[in-house]
C-alpha atoms as a PDB file:
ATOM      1  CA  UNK A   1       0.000   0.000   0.000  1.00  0.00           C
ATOM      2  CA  UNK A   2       2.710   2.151   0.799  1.00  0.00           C
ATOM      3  CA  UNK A   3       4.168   1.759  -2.893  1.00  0.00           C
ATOM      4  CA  UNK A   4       1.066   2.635  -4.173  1.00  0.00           C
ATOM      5  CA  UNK A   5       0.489   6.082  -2.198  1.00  0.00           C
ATOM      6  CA  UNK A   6       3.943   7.042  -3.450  1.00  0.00           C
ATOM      7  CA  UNK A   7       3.052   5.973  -7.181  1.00  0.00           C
ATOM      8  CA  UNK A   8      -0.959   7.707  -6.594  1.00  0.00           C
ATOM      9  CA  UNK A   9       0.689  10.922  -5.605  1.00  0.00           C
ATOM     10  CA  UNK A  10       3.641  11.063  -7.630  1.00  0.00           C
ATOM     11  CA  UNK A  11       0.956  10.941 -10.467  1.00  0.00           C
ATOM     12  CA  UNK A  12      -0.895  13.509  -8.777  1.00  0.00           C
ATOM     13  CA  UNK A  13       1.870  15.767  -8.668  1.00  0.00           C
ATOM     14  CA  UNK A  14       2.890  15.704 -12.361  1.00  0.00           C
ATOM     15  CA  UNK A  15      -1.385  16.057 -13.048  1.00  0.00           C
ATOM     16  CA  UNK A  16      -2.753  18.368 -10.805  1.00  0.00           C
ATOM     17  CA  UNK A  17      -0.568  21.929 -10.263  1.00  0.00           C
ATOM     18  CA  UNK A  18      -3.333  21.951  -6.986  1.00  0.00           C
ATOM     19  CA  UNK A  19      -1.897  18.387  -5.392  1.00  0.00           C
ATOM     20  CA  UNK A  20       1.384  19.031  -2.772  1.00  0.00           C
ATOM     21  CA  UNK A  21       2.806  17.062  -0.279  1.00  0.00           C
ATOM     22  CA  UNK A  22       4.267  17.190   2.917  1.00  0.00           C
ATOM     23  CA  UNK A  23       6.574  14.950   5.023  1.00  0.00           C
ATOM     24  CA  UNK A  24       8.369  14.727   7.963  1.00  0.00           C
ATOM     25  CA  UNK A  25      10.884  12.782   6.731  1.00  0.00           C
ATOM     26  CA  UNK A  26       8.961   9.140   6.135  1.00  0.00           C
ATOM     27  CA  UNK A  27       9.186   8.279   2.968  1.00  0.00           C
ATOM     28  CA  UNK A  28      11.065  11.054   1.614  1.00  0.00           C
ATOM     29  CA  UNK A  29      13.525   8.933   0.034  1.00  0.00           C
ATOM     30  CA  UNK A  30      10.986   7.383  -1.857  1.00  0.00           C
ATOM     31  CA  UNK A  31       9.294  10.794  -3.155  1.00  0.00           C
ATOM     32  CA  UNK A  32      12.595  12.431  -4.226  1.00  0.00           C
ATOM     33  CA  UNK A  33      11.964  12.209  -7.646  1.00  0.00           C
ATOM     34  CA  UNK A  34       8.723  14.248  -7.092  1.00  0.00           C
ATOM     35  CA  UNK A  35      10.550  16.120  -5.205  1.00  0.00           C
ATOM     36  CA  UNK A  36      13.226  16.923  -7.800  1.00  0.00           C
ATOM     37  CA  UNK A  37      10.119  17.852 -10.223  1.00  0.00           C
ATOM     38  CA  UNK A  38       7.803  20.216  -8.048  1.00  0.00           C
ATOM     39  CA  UNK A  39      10.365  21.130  -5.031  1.00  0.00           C
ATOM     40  CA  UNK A  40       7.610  24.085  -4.921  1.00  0.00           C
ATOM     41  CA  UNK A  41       4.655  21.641  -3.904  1.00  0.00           C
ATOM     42  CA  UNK A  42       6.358  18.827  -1.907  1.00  0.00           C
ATOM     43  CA  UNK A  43       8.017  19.868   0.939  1.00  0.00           C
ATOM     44  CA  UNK A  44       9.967  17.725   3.468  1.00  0.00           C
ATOM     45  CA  UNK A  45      10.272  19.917   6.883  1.00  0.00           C
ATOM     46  CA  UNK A  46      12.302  17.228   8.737  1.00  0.00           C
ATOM     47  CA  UNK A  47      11.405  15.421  12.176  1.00  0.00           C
ATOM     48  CA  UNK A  48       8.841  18.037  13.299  1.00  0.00           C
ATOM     49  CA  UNK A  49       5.301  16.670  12.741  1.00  0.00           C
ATOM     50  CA  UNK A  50       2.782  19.286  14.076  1.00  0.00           C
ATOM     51  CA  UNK A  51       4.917  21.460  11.785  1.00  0.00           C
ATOM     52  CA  UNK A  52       4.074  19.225   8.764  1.00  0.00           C
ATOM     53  CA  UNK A  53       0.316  19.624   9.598  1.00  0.00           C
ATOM     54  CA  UNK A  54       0.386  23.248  10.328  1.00  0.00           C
ATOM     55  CA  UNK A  55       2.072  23.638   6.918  1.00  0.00           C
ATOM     56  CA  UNK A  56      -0.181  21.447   5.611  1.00  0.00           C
ATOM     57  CA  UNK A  57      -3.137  24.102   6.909  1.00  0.00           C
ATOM     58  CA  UNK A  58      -1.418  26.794   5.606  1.00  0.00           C
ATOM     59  CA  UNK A  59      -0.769  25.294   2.301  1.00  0.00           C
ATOM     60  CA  UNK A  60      -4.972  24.202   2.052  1.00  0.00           C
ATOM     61  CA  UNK A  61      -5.844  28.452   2.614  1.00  0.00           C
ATOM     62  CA  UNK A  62      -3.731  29.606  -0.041  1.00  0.00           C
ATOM     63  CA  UNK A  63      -5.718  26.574  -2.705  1.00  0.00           C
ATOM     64  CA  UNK A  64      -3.708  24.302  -2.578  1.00  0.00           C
ATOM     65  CA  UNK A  65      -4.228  20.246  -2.200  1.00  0.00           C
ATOM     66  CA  UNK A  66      -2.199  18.439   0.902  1.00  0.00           C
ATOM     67  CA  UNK A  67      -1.561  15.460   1.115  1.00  0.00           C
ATOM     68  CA  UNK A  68      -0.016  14.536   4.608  1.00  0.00           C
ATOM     69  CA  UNK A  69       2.561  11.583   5.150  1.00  0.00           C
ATOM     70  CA  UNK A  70       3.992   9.551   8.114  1.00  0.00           C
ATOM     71  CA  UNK A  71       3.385   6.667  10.081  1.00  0.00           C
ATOM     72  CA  UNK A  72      -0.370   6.681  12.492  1.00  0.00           C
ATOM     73  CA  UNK A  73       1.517   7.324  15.468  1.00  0.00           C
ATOM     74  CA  UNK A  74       3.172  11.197  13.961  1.00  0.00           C
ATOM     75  CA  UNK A  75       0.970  11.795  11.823  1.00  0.00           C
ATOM     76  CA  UNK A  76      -2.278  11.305  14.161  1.00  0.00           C
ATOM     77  CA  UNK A  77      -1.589  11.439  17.673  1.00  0.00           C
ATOM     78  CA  UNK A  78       1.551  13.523  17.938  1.00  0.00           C
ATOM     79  CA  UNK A  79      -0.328  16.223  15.567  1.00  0.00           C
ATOM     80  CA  UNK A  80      -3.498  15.877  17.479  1.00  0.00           C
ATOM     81  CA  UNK A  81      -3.800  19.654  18.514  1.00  0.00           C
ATOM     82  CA  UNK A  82      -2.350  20.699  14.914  1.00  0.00           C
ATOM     83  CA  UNK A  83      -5.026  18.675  13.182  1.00  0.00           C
ATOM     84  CA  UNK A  84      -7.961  19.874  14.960  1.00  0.00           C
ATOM     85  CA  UNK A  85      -6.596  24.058  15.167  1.00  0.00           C
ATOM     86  CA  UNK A  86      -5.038  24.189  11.951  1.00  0.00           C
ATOM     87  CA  UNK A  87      -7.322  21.943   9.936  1.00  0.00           C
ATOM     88  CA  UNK A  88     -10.526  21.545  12.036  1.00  0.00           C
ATOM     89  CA  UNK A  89     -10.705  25.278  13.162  1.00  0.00           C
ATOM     90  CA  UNK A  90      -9.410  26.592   9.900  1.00  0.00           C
ATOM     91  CA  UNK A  91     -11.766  24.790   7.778  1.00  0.00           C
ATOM     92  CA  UNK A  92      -8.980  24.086   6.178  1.00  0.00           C
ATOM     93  CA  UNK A  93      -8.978  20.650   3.864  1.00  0.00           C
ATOM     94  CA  UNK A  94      -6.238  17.822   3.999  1.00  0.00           C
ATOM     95  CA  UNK A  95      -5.128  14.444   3.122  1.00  0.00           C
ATOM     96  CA  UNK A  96      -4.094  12.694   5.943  1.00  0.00           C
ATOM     97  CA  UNK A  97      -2.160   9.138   5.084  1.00  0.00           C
ATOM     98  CA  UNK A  98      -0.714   7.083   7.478  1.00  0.00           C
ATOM     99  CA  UNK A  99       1.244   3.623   7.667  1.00  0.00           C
ATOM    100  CA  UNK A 100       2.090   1.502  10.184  1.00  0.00           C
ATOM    101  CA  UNK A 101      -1.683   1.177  11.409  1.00  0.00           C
ATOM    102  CA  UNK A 102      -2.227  -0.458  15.011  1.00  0.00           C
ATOM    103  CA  UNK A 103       0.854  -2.298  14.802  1.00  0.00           C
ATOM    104  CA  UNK A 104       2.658  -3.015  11.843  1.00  0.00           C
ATOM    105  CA  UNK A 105       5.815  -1.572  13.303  1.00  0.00           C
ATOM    106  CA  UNK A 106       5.085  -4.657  15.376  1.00  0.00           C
ATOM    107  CA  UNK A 107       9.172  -5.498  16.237  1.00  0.00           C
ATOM    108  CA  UNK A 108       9.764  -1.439  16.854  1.00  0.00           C
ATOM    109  CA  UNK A 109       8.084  -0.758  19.989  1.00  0.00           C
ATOM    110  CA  UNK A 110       5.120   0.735  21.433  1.00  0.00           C
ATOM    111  CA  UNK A 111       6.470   4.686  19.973  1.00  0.00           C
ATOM    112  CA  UNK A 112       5.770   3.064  16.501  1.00  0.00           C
ATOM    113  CA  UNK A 113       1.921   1.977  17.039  1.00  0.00           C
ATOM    114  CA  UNK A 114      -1.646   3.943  16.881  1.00  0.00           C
ATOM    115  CA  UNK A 115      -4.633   1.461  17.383  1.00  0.00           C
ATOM    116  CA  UNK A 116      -6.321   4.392  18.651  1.00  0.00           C
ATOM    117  CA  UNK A 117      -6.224   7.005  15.364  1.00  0.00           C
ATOM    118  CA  UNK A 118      -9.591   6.594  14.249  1.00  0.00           C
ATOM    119  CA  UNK A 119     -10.794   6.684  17.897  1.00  0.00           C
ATOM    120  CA  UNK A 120      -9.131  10.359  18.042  1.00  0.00           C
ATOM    121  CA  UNK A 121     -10.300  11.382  14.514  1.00  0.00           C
ATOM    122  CA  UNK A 122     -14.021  10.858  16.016  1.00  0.00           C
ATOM    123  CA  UNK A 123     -13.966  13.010  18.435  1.00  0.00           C
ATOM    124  CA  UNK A 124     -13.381  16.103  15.780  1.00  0.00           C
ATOM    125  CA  UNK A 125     -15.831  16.512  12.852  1.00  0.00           C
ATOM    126  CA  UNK A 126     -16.621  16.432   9.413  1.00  0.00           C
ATOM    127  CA  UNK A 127     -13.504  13.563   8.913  1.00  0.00           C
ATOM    128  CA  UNK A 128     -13.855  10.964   6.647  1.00  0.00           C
ATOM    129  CA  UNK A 129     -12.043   7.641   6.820  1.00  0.00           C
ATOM    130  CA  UNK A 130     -10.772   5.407   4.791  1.00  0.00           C
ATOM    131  CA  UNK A 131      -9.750   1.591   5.751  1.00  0.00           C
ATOM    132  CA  UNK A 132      -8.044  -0.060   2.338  1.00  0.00           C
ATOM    133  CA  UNK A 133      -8.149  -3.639   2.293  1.00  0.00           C
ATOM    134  CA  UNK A 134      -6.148  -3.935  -0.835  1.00  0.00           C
ATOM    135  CA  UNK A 135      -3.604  -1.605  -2.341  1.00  0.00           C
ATOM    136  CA  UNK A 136      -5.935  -1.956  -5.510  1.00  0.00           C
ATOM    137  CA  UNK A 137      -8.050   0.258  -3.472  1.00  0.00           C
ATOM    138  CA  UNK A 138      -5.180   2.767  -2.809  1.00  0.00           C
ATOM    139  CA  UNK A 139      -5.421   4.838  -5.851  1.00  0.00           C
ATOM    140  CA  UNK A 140      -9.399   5.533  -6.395  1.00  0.00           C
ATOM    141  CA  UNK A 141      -9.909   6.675  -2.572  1.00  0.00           C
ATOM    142  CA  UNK A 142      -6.657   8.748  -2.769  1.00  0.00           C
ATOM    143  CA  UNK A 143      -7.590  10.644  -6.124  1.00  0.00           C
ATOM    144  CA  UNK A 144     -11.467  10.717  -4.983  1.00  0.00           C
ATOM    145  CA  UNK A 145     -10.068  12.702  -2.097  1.00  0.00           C
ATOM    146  CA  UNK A 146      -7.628  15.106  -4.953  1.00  0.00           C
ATOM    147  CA  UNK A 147     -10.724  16.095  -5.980  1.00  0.00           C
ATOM    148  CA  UNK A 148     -12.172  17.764  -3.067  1.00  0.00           C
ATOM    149  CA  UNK A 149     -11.080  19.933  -0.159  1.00  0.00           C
ATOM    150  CA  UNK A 150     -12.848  17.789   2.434  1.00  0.00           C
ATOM    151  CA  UNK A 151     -10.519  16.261   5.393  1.00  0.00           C
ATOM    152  CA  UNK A 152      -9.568  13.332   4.949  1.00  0.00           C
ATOM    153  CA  UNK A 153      -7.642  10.065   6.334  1.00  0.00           C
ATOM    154  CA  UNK A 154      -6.422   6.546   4.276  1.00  0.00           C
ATOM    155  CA  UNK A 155      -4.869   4.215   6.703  1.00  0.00           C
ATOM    156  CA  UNK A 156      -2.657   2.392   4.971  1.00  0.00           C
ATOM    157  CA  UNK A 157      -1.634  -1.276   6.001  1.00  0.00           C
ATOM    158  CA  UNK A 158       1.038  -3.652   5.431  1.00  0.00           C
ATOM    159  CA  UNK A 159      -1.746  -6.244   6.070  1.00  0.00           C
ATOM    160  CA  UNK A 160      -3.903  -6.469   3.163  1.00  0.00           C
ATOM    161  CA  UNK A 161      -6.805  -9.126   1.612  1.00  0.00           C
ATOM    162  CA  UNK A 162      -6.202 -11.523  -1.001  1.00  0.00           C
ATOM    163  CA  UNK A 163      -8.240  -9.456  -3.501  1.00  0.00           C
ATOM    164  CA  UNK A 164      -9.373  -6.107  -3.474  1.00  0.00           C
ATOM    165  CA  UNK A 165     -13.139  -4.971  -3.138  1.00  0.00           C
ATOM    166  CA  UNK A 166     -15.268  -1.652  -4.420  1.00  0.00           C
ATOM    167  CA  UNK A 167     -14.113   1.479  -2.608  1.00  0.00           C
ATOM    168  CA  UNK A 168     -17.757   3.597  -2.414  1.00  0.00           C
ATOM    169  CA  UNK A 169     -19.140   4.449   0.902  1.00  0.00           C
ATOM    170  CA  UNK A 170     -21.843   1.517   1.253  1.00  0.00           C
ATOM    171  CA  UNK A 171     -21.657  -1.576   3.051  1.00  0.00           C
ATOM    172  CA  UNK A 172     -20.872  -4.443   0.840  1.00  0.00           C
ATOM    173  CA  UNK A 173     -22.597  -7.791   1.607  1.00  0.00           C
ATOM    174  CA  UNK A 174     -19.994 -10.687   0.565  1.00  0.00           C
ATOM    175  CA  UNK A 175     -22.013 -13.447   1.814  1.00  0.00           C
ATOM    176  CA  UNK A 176     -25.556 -13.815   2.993  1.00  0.00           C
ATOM    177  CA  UNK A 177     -27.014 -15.903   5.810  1.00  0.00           C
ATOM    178  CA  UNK A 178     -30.622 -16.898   6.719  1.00  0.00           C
ATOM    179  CA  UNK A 179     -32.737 -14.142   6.456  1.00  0.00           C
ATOM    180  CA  UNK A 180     -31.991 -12.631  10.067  1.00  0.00           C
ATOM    181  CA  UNK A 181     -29.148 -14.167  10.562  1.00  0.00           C
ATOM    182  CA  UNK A 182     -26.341 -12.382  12.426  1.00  0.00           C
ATOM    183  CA  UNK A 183     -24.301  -9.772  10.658  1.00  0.00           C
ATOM    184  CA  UNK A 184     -20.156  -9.676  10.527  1.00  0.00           C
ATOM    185  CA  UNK A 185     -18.914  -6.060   9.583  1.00  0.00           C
ATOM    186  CA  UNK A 186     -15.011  -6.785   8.631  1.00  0.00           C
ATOM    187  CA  UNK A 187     -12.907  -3.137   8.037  1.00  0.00           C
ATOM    188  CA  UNK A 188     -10.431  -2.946   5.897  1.00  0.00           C
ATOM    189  CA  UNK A 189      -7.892  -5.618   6.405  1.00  0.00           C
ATOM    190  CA  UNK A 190      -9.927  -7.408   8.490  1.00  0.00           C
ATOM    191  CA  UNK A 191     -11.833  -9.466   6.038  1.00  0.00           C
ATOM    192  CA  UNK A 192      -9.912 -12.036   5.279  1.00  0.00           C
ATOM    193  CA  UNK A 193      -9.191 -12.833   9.016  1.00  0.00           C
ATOM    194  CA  UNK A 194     -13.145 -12.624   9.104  1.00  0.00           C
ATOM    195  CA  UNK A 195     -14.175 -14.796   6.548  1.00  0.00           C
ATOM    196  CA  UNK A 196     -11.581 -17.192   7.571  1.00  0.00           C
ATOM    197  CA  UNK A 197     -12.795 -17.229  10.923  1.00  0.00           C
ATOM    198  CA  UNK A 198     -16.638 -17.799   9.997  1.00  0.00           C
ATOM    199  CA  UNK A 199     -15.836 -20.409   7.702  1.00  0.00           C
ATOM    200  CA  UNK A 200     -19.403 -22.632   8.367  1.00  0.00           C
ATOM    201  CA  UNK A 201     -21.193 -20.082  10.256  1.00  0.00           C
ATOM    202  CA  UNK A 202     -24.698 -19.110   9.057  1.00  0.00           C
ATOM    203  CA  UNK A 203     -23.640 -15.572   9.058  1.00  0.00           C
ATOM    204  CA  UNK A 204     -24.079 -12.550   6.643  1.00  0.00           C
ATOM    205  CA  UNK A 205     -20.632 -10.636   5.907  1.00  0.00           C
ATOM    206  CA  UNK A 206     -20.357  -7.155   5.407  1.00  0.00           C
ATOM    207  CA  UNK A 207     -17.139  -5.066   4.237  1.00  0.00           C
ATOM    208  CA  UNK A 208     -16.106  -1.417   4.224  1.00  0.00           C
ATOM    209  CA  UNK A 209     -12.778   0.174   3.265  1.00  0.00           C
ATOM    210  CA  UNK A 210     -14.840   3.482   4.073  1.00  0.00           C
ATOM    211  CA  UNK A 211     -15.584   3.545   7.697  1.00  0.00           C
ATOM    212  CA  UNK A 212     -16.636   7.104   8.264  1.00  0.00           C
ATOM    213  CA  UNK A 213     -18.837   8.531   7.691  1.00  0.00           C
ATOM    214  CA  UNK A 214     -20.620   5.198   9.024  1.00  0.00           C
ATOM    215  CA  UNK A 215     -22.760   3.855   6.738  1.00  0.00           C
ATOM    216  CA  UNK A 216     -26.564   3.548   8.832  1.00  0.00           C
ATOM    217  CA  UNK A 217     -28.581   2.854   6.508  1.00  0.00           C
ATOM    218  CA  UNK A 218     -26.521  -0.032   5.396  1.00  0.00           C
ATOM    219  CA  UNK A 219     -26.344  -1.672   7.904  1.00  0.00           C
ATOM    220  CA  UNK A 220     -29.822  -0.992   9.176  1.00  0.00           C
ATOM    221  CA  UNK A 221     -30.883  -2.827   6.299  1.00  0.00           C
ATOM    222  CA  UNK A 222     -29.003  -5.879   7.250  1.00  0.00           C
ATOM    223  CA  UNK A 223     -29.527  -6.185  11.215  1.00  0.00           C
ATOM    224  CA  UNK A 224     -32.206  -7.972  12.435  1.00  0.00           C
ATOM    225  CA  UNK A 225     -31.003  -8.837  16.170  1.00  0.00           C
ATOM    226  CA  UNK A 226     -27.051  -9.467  16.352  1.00  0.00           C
ATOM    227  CA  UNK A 227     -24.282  -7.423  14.830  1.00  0.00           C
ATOM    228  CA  UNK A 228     -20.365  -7.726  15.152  1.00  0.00           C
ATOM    229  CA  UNK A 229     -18.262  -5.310  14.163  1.00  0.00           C
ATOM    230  CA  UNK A 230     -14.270  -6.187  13.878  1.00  0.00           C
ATOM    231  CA  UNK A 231     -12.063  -3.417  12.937  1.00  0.00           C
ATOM    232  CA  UNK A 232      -8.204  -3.139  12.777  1.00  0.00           C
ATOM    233  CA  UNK A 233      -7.888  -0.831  15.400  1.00  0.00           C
ATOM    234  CA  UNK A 234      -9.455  -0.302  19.300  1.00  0.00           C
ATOM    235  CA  UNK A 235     -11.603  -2.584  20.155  1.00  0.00           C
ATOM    236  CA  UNK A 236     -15.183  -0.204  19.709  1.00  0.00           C
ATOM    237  CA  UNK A 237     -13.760   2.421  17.769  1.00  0.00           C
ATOM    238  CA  UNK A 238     -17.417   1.820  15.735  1.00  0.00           C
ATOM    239  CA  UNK A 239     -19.756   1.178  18.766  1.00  0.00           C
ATOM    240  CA  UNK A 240     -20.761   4.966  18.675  1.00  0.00           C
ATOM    241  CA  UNK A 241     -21.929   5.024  14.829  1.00  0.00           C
ATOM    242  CA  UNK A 242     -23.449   1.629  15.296  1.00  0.00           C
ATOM    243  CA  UNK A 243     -25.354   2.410  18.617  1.00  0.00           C
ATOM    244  CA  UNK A 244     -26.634   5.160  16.488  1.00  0.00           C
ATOM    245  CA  UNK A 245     -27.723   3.702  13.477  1.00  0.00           C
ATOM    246  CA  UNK A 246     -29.452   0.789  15.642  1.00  0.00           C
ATOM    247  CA  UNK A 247     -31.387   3.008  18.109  1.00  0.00           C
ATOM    248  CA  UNK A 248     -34.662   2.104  16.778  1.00  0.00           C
ATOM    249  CA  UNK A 249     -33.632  -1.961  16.384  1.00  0.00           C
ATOM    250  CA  UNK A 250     -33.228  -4.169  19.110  1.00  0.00           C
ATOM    251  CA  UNK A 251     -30.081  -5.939  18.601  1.00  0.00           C
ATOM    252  CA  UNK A 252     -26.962  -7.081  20.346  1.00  0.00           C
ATOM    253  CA  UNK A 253     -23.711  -5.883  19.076  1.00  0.00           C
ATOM    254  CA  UNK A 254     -20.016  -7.244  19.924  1.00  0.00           C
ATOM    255  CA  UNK A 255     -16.970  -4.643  18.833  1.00  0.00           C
ATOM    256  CA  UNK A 256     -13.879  -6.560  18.027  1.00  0.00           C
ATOM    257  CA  UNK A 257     -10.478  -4.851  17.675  1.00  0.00           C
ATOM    258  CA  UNK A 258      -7.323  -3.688  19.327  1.00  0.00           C
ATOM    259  CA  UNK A 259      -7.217  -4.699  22.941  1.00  0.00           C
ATOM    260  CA  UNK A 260      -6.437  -1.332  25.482  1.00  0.00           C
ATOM    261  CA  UNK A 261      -3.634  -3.342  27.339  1.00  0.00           C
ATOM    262  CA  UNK A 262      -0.341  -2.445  25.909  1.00  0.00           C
ATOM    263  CA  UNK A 263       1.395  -5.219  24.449  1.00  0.00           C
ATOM    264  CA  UNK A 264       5.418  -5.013  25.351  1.00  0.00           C
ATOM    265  CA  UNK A 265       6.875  -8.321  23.844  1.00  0.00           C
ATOM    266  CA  UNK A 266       7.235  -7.350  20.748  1.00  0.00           C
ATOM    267  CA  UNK A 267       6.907  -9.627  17.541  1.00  0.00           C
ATOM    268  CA  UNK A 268       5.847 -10.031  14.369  1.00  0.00           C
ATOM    269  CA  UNK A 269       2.433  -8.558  13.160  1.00  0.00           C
ATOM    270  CA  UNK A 270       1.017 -12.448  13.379  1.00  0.00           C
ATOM    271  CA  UNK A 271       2.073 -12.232  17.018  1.00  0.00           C
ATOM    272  CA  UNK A 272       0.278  -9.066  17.918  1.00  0.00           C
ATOM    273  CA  UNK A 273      -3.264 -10.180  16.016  1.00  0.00           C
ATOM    274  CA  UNK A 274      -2.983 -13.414  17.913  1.00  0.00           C
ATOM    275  CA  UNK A 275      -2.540 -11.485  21.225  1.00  0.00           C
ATOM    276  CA  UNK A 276      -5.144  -9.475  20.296  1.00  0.00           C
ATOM    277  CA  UNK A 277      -7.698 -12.042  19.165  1.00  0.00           C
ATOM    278  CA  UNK A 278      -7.404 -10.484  15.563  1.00  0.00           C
ATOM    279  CA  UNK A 279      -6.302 -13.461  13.796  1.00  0.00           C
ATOM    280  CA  UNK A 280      -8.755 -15.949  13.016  1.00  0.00           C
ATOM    281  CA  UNK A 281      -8.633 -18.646  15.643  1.00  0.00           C
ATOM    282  CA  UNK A 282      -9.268 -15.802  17.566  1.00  0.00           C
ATOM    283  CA  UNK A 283     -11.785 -14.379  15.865  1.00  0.00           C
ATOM    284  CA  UNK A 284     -13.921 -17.473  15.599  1.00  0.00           C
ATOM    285  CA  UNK A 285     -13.587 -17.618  19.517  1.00  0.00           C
ATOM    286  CA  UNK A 286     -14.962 -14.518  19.918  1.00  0.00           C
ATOM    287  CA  UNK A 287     -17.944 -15.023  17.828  1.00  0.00           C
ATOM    288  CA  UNK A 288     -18.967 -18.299  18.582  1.00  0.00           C
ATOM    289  CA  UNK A 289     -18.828 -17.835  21.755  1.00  0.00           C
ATOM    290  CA  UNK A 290     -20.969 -14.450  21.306  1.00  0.00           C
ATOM    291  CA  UNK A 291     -23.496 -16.283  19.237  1.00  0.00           C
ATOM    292  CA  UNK A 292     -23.580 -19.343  21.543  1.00  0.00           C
ATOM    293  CA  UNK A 293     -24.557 -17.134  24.236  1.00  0.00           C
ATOM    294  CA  UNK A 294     -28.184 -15.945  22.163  1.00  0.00           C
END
């Protein structure tokens, strides 16, 4: 996925005199050529991240397009108070794109992980999200968001599906159960855990690589009593939007994810998902033991 955001923009930048980018060093090896090209409209400001966003504001008020590079951790939470005053406040428009994800630094310590970037991103508005399964899915969702001056984040993964799946902002149903049966919501990367996981299950799976906004109505038309939602990062990131869209509909829900205690023996990104129930022994644990309980 990472390739593909450098190739996307790259592309961007030779297309669209309106696209710039901005880095704090990650990946700037990788865009020197683009850098060589436009040095006006991709700017590398070093190891200073809240600088890189505020730059990033500035560069949105004077019409400009910015995209917004580094891993989750620096770009997200270490810019927190950047991306709500200098974006947020501004009403200023930016592409935020992240790697790394939860924990795909998994062997370079706790400094290196975010599983709780979309958790912070909801508590400031008017963001929308997207979750990539696939890097096939890289390129549409990062020139949709060229084309606008909306804010904007793509979490990018080195976990990915086998194949990649439509990018637009409904639900898609990948398999259907009874009529009633329970519903499986897989995010991003998530789905092929999921579908491994409810291998035999009477279940109806659902995917998104577009998490926010939430899709309600979707998924309204799809619950009838149980719903489980398994996302790539904190565990209930979702339980808000799905709480909401459910109001009306009785219904039990179970919010998979990204456990809150910090994991310090570090391993490989297998080793983390199986700590955190994510892969999908794990998985198919957690749900049968949530369904067994009806």
């Amino acid at each position: 996925m990472r390739e593909t955001f450098v190739a996307t923009t790259t592309a961007l930048l030779d297309e669209d005199p309106r696209t710039a980018v901005v880095l704090a060093d990650i990946s700037a090896d990788a865009l020197a050529p683009a850098m060589r090209r436009h040095p006006d409209r991709v700017l590398n400001v070093g190891i200073r991240e809240q600088l890189m966003t505020g730059v990033a504001g500035g560069l949105a008020l004077t019409g400009l397009r910015p995209f917004v590079h580094s891993y989750a951790p620096f770009v997200i939470d270490r810019t927190y108070e950047q991306i709500k005053l200098d974006l947020g406040h501004q009403d200023a428009g930016a592409v935020l794109v992240s790697i790394g994800g939860s924990y795909d630094g998994s062997n370079v310590g706790y400094t290196h992980h975010s599983p709780g970037d979309v958790a912070l991103l909801d508590t400031l508005d008017g963001w929308t999200v997207h979750v990539p399964g696939h890097p096939d899915e890289v390129p549409p969702l990062l020139r949709a968001a060229a084309r606008t001056d909306d804010r904007v984040y793509v979490r990018l993964s080195a976990q990915q599906n086998q194949r990649a799946y439509g990018t637009g902002t409904r639900l898609q149903v990948l398999r259907r159960g009874w009529a009633g049966a329970p519903v499986v919501l897989a995010v991003g990367p998530m789905l092929d855990p999921v579908l491994d996981a409810v291998a035999g299950m009477d279940v109806t799976v659902g995917y998104t690589a577009t998490p926010r906004p939430f899709d309600a109505d979707g998924l309204r038309a799809l619950v009838n009593r149980d719903v489980i939602v398994v996302e790539p990062y904190l565990s209930g990131t979702s339980s808000r939007p799905v709480a909401e869209a459910l109001a009306d509909v009785p219904h039990r829900a179970l919010h998979l994810g990204v456990g809150r205690t910090e994991v310090r023996h570090y391993g490989s990104i297998a080793d983390h998902a199986r700590t955190h129930g994510l892969d999908p022994a794990g998985l198919r644990r957690s749900i049968g033991a949530f369904l067994d309980g009806r």
